[in-house]
C-alpha atoms as a PDB file:
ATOM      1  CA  UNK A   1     124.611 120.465 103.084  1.00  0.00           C
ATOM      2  CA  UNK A   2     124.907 116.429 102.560  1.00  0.00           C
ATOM      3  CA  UNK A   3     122.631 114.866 100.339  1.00  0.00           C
ATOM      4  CA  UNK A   4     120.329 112.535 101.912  1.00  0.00           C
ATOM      5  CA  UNK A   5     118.374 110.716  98.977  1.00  0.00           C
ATOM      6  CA  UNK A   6     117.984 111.353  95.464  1.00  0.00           C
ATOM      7  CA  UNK A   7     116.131 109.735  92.262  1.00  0.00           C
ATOM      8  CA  UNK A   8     116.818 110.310  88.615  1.00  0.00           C
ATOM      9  CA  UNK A   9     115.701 110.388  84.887  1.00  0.00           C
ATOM     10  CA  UNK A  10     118.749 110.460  82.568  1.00  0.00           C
ATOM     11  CA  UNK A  11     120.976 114.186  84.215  1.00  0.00           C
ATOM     12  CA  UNK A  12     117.589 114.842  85.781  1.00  0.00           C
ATOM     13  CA  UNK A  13     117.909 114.439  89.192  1.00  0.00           C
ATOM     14  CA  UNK A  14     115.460 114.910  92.603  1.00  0.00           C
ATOM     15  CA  UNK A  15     117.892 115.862  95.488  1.00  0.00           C
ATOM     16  CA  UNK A  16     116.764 115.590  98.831  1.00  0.00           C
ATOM     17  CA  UNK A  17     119.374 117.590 101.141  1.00  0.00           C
ATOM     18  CA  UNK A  18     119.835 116.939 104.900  1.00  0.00           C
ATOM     19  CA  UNK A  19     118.013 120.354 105.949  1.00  0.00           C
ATOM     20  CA  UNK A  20     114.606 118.749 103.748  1.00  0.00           C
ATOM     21  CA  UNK A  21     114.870 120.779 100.663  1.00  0.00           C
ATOM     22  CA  UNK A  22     114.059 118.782  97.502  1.00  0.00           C
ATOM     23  CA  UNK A  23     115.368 119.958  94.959  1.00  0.00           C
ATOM     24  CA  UNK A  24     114.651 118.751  90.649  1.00  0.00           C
ATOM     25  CA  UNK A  25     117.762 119.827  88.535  1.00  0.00           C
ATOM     26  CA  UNK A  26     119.532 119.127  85.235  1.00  0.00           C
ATOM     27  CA  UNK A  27     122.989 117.775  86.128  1.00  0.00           C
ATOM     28  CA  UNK A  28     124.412 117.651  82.435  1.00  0.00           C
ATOM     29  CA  UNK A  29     125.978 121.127  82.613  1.00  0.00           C
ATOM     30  CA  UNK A  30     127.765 120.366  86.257  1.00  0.00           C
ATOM     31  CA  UNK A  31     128.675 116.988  85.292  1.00  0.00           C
ATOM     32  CA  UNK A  32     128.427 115.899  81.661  1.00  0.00           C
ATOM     33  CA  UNK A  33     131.993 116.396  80.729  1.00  0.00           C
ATOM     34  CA  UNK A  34     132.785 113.834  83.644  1.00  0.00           C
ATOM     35  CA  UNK A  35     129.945 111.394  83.450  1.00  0.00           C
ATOM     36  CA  UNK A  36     128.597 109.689  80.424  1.00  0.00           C
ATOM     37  CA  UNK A  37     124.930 108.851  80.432  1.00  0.00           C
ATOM     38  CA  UNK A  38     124.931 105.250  80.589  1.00  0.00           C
ATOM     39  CA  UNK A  39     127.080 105.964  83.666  1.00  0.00           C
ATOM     40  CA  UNK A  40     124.429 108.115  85.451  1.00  0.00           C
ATOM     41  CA  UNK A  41     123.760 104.339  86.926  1.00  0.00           C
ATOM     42  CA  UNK A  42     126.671 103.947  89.149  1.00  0.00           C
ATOM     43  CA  UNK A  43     125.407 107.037  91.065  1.00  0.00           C
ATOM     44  CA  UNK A  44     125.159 106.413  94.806  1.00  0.00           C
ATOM     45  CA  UNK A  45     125.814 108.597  98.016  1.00  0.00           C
ATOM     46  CA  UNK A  46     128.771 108.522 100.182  1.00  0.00           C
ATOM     47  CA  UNK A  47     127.140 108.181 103.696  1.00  0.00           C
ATOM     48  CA  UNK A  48     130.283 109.709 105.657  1.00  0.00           C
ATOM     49  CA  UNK A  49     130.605 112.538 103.349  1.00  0.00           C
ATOM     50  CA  UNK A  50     126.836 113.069 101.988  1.00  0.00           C
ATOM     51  CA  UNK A  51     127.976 113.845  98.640  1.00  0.00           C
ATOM     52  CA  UNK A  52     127.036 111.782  95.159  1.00  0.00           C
ATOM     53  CA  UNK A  53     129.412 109.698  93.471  1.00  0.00           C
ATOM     54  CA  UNK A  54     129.972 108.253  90.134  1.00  0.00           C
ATOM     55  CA  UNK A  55     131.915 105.287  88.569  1.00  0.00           C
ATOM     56  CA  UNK A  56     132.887 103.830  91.856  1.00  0.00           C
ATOM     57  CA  UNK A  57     133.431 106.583  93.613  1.00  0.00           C
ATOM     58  CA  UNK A  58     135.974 107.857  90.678  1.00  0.00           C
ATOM     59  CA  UNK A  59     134.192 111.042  89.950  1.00  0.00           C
ATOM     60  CA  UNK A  60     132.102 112.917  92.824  1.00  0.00           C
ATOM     61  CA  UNK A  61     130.192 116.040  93.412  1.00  0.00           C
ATOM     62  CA  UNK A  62     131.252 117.721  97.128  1.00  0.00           C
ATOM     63  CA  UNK A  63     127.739 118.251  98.984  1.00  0.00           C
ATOM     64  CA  UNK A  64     128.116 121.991  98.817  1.00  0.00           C
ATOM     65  CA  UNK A  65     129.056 122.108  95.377  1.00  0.00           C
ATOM     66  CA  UNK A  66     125.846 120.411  94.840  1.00  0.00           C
ATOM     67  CA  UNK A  67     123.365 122.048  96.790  1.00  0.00           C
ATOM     68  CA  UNK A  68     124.155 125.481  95.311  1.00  0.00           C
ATOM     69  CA  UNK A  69     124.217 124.314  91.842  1.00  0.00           C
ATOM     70  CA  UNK A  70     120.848 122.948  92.381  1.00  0.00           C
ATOM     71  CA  UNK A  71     119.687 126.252  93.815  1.00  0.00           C
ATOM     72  CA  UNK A  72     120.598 128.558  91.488  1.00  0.00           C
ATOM     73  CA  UNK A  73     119.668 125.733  88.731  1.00  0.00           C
ATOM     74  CA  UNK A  74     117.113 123.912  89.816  1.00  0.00           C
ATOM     75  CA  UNK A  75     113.377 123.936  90.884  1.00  0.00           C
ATOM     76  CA  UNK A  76     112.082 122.995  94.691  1.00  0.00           C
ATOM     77  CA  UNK A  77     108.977 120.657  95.114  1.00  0.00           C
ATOM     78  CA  UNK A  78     108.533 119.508  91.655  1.00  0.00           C
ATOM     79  CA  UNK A  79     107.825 115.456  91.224  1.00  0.00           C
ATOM     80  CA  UNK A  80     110.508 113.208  89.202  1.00  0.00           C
ATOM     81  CA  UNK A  81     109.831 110.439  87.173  1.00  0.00           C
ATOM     82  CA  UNK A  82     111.851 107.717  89.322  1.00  0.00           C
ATOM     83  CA  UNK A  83     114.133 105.952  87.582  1.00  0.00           C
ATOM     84  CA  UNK A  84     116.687 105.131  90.444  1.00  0.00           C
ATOM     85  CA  UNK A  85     116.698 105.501  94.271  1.00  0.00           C
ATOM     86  CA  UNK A  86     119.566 105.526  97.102  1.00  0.00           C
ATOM     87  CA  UNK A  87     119.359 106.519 100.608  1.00  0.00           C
ATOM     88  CA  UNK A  88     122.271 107.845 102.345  1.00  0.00           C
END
């Protein structure tokens, strides 16, 4: 499922997948060993691939990876406050 948009807080992200779920989750656990908070900046999406990368394109999450994390992690419909925004 690629991601299509998403906005964030600090590891609190709002995913919005291709199929329209939106999805508010805490990234830290998935990606906090990789991905330092001040670099929670360089996040953008990989059009081709739909997935999110970090640190120009050095660390990235695969869109499937992502989707179920955020499932079994996260809550659907909630608002974020919006600290960043990228389009896919």
């Amino acid at each position: 499922m690629k991601l299509k948009n998403f906005q964030n807080n600090g590891f609190e992200f709002s995913l919005l997948f291709a199929n329209g779920d939106n999805i508010i989750v805490n990234l830290r656990d998935l990606i906090g060993e990789y991905v330092s908070e001040s670099d929670l900046s360089s996040a953008v999406i990989d059009s081709e691939w739909g997935c999110i990368e970090f640190c120009n394109g050095n660390i990235d999450i695969e869109p499937s990876t992502l989707y179920h994390y955020a499932l079994k992690n996260g809550d659907f419909n909630k608002q974020s406050s919006n600290k960043s925004l990228q389009t896919a």
